[in-house]
C-alpha atoms as a PDB file:
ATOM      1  CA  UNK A   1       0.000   0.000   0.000  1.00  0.00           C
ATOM      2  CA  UNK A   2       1.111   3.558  -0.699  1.00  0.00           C
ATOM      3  CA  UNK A   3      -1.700   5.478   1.018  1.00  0.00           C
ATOM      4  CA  UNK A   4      -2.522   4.802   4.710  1.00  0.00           C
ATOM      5  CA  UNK A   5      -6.112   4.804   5.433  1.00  0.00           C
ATOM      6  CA  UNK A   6      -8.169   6.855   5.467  1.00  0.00           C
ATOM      7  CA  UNK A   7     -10.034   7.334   9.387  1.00  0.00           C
ATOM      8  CA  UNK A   8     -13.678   6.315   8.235  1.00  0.00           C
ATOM      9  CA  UNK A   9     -11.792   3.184   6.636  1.00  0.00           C
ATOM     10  CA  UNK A  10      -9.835   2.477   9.860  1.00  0.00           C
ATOM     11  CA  UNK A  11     -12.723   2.763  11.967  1.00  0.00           C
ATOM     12  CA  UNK A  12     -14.028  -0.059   9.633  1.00  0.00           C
ATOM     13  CA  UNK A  13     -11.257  -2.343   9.592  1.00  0.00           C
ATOM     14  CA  UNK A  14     -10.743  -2.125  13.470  1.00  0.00           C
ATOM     15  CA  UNK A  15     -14.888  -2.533  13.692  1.00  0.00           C
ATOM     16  CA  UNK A  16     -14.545  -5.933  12.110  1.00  0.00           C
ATOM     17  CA  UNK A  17     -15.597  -9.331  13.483  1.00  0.00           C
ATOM     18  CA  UNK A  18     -12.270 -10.662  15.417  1.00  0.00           C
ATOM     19  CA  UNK A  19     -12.872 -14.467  14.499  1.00  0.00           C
ATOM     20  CA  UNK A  20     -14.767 -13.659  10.445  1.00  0.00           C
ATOM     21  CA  UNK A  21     -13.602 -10.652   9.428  1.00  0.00           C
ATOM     22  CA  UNK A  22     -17.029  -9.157   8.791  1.00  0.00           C
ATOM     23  CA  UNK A  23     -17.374  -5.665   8.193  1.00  0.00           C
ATOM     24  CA  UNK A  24     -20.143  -3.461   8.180  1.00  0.00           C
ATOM     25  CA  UNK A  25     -19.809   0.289   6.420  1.00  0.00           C
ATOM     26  CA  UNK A  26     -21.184   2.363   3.891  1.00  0.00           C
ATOM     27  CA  UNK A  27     -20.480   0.944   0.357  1.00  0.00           C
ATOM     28  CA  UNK A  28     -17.947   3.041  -0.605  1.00  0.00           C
ATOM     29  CA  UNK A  29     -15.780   2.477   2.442  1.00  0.00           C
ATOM     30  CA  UNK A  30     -16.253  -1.114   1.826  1.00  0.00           C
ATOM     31  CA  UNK A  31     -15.217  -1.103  -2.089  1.00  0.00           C
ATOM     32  CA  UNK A  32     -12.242   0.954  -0.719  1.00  0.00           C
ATOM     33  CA  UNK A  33     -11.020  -1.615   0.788  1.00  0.00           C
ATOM     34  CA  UNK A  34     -11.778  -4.178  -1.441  1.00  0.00           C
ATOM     35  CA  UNK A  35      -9.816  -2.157  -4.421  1.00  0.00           C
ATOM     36  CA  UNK A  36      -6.871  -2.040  -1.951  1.00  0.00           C
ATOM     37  CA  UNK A  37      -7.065  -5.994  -1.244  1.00  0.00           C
ATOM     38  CA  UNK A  38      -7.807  -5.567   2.548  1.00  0.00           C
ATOM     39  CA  UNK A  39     -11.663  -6.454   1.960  1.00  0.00           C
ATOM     40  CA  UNK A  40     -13.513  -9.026  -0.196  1.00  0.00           C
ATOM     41  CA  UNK A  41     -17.041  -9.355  -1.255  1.00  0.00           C
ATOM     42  CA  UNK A  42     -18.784 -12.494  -0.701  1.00  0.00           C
ATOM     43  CA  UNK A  43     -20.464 -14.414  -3.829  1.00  0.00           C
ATOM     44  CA  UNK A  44     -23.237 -15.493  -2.074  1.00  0.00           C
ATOM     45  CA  UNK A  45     -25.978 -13.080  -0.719  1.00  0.00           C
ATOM     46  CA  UNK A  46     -26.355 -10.708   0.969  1.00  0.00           C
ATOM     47  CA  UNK A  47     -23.064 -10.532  -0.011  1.00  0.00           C
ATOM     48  CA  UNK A  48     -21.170  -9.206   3.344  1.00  0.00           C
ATOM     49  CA  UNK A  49     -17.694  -8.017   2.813  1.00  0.00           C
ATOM     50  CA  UNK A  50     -15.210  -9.793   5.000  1.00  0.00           C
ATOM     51  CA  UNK A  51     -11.292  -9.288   5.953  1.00  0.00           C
ATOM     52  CA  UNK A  52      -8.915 -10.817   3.660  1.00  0.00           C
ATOM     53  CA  UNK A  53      -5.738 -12.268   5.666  1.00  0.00           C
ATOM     54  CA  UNK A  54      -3.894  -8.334   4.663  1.00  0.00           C
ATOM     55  CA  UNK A  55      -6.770  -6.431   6.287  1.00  0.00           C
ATOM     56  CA  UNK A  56      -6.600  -8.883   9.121  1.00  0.00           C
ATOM     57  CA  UNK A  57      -2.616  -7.957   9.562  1.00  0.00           C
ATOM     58  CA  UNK A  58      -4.052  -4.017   9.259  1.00  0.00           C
ATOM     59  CA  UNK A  59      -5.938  -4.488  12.084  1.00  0.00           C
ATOM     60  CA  UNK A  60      -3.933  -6.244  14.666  1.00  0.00           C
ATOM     61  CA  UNK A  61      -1.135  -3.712  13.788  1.00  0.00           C
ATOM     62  CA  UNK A  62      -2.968  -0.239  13.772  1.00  0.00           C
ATOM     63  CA  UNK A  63      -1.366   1.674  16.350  1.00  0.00           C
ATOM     64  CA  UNK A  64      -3.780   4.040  16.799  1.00  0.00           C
ATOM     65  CA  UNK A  65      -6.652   1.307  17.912  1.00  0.00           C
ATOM     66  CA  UNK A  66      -8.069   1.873  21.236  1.00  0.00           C
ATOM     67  CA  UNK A  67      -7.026  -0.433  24.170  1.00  0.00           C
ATOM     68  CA  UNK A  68      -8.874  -3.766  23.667  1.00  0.00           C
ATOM     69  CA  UNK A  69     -11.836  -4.381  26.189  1.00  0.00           C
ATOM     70  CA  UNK A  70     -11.851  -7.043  28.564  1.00  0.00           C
ATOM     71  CA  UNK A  71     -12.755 -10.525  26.866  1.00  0.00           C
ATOM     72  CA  UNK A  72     -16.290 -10.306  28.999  1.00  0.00           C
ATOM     73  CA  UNK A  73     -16.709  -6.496  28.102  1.00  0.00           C
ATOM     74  CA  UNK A  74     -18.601  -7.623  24.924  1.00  0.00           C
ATOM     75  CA  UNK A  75     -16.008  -9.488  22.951  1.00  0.00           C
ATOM     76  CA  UNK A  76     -16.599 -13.060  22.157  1.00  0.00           C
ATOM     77  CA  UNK A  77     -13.100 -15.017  23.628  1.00  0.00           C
ATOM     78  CA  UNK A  78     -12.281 -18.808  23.510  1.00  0.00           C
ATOM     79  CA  UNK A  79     -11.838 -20.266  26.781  1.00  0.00           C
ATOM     80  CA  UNK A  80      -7.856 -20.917  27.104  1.00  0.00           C
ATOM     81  CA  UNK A  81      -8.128 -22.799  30.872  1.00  0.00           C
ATOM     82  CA  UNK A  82      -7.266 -21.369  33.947  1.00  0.00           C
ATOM     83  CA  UNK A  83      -8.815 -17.766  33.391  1.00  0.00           C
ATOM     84  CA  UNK A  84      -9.396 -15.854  37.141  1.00  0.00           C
ATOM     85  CA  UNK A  85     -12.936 -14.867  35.590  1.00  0.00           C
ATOM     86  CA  UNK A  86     -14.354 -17.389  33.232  1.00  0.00           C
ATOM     87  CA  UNK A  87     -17.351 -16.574  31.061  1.00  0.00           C
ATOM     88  CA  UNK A  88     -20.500 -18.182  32.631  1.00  0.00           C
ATOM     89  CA  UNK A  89     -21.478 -21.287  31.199  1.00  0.00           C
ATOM     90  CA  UNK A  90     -25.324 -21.754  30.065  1.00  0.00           C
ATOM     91  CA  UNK A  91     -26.843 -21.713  27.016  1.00  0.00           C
ATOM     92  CA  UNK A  92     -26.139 -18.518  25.859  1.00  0.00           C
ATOM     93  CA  UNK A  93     -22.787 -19.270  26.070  1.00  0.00           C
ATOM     94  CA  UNK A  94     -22.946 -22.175  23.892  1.00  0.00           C
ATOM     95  CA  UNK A  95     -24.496 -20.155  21.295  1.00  0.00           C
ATOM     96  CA  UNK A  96     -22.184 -17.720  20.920  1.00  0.00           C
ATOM     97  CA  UNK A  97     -19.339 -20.506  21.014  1.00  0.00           C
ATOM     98  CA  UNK A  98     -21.150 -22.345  18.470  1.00  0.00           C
ATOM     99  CA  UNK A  99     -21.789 -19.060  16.481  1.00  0.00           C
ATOM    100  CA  UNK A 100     -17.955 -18.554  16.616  1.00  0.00           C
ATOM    101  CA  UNK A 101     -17.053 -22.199  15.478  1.00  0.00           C
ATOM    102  CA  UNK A 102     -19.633 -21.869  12.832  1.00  0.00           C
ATOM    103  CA  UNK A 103     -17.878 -18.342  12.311  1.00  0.00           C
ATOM    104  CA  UNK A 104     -14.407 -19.900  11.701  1.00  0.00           C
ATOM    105  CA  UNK A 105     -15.319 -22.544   9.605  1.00  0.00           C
ATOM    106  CA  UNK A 106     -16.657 -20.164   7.305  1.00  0.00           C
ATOM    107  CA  UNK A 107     -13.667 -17.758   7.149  1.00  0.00           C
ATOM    108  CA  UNK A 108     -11.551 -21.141   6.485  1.00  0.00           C
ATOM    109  CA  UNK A 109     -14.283 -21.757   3.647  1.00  0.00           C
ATOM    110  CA  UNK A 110     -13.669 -18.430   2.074  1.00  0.00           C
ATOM    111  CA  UNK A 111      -9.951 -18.202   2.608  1.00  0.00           C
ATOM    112  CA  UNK A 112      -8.841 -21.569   1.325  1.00  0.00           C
ATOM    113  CA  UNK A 113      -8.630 -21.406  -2.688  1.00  0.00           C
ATOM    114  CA  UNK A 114     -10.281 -24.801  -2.666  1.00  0.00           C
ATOM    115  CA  UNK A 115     -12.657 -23.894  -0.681  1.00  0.00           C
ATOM    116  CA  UNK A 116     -11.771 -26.079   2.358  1.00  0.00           C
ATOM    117  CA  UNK A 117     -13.056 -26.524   5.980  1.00  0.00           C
ATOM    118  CA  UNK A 118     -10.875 -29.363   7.660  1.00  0.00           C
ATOM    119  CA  UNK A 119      -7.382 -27.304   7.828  1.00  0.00           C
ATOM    120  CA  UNK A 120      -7.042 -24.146   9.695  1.00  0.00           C
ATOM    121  CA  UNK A 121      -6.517 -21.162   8.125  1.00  0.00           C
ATOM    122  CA  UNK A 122      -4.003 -17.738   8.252  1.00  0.00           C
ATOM    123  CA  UNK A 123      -6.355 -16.412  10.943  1.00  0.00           C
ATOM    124  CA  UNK A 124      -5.709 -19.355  13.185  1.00  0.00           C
ATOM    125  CA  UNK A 125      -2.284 -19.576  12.288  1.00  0.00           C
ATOM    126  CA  UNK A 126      -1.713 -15.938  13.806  1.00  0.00           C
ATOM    127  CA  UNK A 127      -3.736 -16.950  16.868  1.00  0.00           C
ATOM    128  CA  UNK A 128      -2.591 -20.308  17.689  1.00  0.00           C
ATOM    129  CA  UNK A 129      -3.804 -20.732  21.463  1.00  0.00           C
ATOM    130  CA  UNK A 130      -7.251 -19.176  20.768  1.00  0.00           C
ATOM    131  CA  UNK A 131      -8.062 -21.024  17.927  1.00  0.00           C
ATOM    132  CA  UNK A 132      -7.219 -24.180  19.550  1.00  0.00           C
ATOM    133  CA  UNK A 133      -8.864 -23.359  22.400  1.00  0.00           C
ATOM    134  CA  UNK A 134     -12.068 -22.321  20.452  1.00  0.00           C
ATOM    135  CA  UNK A 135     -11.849 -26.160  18.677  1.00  0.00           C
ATOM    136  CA  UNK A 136     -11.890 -27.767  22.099  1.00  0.00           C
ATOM    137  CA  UNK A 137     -14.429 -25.760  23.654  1.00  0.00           C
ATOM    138  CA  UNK A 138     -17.188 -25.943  20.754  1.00  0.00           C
ATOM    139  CA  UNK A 139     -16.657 -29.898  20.852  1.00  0.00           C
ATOM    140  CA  UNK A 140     -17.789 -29.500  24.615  1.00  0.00           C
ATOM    141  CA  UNK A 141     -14.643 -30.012  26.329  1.00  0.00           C
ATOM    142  CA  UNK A 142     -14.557 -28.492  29.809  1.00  0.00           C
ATOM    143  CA  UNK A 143     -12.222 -25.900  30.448  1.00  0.00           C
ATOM    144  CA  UNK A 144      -9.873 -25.389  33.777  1.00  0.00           C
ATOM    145  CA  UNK A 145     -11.484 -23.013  36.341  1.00  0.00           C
ATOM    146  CA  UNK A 146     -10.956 -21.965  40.215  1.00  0.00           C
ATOM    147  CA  UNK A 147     -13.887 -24.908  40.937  1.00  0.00           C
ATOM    148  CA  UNK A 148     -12.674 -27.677  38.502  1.00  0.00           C
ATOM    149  CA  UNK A 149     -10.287 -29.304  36.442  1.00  0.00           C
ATOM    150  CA  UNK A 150     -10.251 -29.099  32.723  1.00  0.00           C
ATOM    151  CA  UNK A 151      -7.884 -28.345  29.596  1.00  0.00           C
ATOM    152  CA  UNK A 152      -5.114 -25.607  29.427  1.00  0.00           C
ATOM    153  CA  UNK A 153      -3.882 -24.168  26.293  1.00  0.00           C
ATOM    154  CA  UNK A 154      -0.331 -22.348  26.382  1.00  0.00           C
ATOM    155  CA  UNK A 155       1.528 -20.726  23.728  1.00  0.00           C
ATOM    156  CA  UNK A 156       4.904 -22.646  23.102  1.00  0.00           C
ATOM    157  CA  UNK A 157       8.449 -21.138  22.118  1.00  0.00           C
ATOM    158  CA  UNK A 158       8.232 -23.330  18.882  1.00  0.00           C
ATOM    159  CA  UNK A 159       6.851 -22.255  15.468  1.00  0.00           C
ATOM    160  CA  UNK A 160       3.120 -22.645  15.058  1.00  0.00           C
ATOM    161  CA  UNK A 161       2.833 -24.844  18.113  1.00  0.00           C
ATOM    162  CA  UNK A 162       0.915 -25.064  21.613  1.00  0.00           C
ATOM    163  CA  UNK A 163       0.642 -26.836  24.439  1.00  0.00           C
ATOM    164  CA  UNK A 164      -2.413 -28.318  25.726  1.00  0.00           C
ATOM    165  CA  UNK A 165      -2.620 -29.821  29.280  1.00  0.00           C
ATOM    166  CA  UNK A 166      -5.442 -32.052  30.769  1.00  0.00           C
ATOM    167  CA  UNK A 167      -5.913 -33.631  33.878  1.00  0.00           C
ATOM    168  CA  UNK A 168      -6.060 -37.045  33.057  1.00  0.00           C
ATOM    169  CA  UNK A 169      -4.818 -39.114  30.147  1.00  0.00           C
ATOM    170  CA  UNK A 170      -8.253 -40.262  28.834  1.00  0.00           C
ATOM    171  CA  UNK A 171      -9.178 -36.707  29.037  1.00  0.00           C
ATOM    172  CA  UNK A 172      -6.007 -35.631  27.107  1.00  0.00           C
ATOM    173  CA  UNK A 173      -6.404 -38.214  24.498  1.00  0.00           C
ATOM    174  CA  UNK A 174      -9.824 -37.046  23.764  1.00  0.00           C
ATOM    175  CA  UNK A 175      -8.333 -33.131  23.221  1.00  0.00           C
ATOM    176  CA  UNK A 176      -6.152 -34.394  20.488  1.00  0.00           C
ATOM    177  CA  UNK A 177      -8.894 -36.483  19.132  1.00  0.00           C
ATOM    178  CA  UNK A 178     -10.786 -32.969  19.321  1.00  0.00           C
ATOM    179  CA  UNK A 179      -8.184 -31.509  17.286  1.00  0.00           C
ATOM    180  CA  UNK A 180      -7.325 -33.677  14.944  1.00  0.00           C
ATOM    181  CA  UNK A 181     -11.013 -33.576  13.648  1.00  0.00           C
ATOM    182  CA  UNK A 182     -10.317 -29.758  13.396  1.00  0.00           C
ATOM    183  CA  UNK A 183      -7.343 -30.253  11.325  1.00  0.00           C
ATOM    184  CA  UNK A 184      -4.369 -29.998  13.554  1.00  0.00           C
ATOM    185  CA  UNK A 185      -1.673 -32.177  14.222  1.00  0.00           C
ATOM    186  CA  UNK A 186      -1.329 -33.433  18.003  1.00  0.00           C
ATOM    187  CA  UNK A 187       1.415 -35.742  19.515  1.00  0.00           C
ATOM    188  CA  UNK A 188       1.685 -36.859  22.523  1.00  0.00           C
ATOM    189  CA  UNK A 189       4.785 -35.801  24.948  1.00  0.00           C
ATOM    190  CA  UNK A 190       6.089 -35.866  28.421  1.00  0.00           C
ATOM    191  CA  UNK A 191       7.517 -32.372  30.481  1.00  0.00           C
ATOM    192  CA  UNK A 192      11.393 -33.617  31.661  1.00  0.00           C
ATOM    193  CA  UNK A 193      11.286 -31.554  34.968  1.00  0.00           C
ATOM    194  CA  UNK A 194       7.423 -32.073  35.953  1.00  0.00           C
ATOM    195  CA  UNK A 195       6.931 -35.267  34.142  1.00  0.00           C
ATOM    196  CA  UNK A 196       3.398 -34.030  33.066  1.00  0.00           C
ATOM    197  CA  UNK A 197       1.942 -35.523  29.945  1.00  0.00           C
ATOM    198  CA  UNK A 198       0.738 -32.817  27.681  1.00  0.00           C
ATOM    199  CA  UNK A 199      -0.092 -32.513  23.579  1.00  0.00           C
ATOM    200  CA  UNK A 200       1.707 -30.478  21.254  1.00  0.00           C
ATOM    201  CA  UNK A 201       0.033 -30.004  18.498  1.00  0.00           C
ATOM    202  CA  UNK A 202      -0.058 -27.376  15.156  1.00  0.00           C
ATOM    203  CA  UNK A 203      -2.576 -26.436  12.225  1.00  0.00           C
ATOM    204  CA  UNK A 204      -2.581 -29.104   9.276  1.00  0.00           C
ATOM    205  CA  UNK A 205      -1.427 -27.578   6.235  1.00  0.00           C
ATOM    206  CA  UNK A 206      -2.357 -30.380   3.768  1.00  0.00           C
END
C-alpha cells in the first residue's frame, strides 16, 4: 500500500468481526477496501464483505486502535483454561461458542482457494492458542477453572505450536482427538522436569 487509510476506513477495519472478518460500512468504504485488497465481497448473498488475511494484519497492527476491552466487556473469547474470571457457562454461552465455530469454519471456507473446511486457516495460524482453544471448547470439552479441572492451552516457544494440558490421560487423548477432527496435528509428549503428559500439536497444512 502507498496510502494509509483513510479514518472512516480504519474505523471499519478495526470494527470488524475478530474471528470472520465481517465488516459493516457504507459501500464506498467497503469497495475501498476491497480495491486495496484488505476487503472481499462475498459471492453469495447478501453478499457481506469480509477481511482478507492483509486487512486482518491491518488491524492487529494499527497503532492508533483503542485499548482492547476485557474478553467479557462484549467481545466473544475462547476459553484458554485457567482464566481468574471465566465466562459463565449456560446456554447462551454455547451459542455464541457455536456461532464462533460456525464463524471460523466459514472464514476457512472463504480463505482456502479450494474452498476447504478441515485445515485451519491464516487467521488461526496468527492466533494459535485461541483457535485451539475455540476447537476444544465448541466440541464440549470443559475448560480449567478456580472450581474444577479441565484443559489448558499455552503458547509454546516453537513455530506454530501449543501446548495443551489435561488432567487425566483419557481426558487428554480425547483433546487431540478434538483436534485432529479440526485439522491440527497433536502428539503426545512428556515435560522432563514435571513429568506431566501434555499434547503439542499445530494447524494441518495439507
Amino acid at each position: 500500500m502507498t496510502r494509509a487509510l483513510s479514518a472512516a476506513q480504519r474505523r471499519v477495519v478495526e470494527g470488524a468481526d475478530p474471528v470472520t472478518g465481517r465488516l459493516r460500512g457504507t459501500e464506498a468504504q467497503l469497495a475501498a477496501l476491497v480495491k486495496r485488497g484488505l476487503a472481499f465481497r462475498h459471492p453469495r448473498p447478501p453478499h457481506d464483505h469480509f477481511l482478507t488475511p492483509a486487512g486482518h494484519r491491518i488491524r492487529e497492527a494499527v497503532p492508533e486502535a483503542a485499548p482492547e476491552p476485557v474478553p467479557d466487556a462484549g467481545v466473544f473469547a475462547a476459553r484458554v483454561g485457567g482464566e481468574e474470571e471465566p465466562a459463565e457457562d449456560g446456554p447462551a454461552r454455547a451459542r455464541e461458542v457455536h456461532g464462533a465455530w460456525q464463524g471460523l469454519l466459514e472464514l476457512r471456507r472463504m480463505t482456502h482457494a479450494d474452498g476447504a473446511v478441515d485445515r485451519p486457516c491464516d487467521w488461526e495460524r496468527a492466533h494459535l492458542v485461541r483457535a485451539a482453544a475455540l476447537a476444544l471448547e465448541a466440541a464440549g470439552h470443559r475448560p480449567a477453572s478456580g472450581d474444577g479441572d479441565g484443559y489448558r492451552v499455552r503458547a509454546t516457544p516453537q513455530p506454530e505450536a501449543v501446548a495443551v494440558y489435561a488432567p487425566d490421560a483419557p481426558a487428554l487423548a480425547a483433546c487431540a482427538a478434538t483436534l485432529e477432527r479440526a485439522g491440527w496435528q497433536a502428539g503426545e509428549y512428556t515435560e522432563p522436569r514435571t513429568r506431566a503428559r501434555y499434547l503439542l500439536a499445530s494447524p494441518r497444512r495439507v
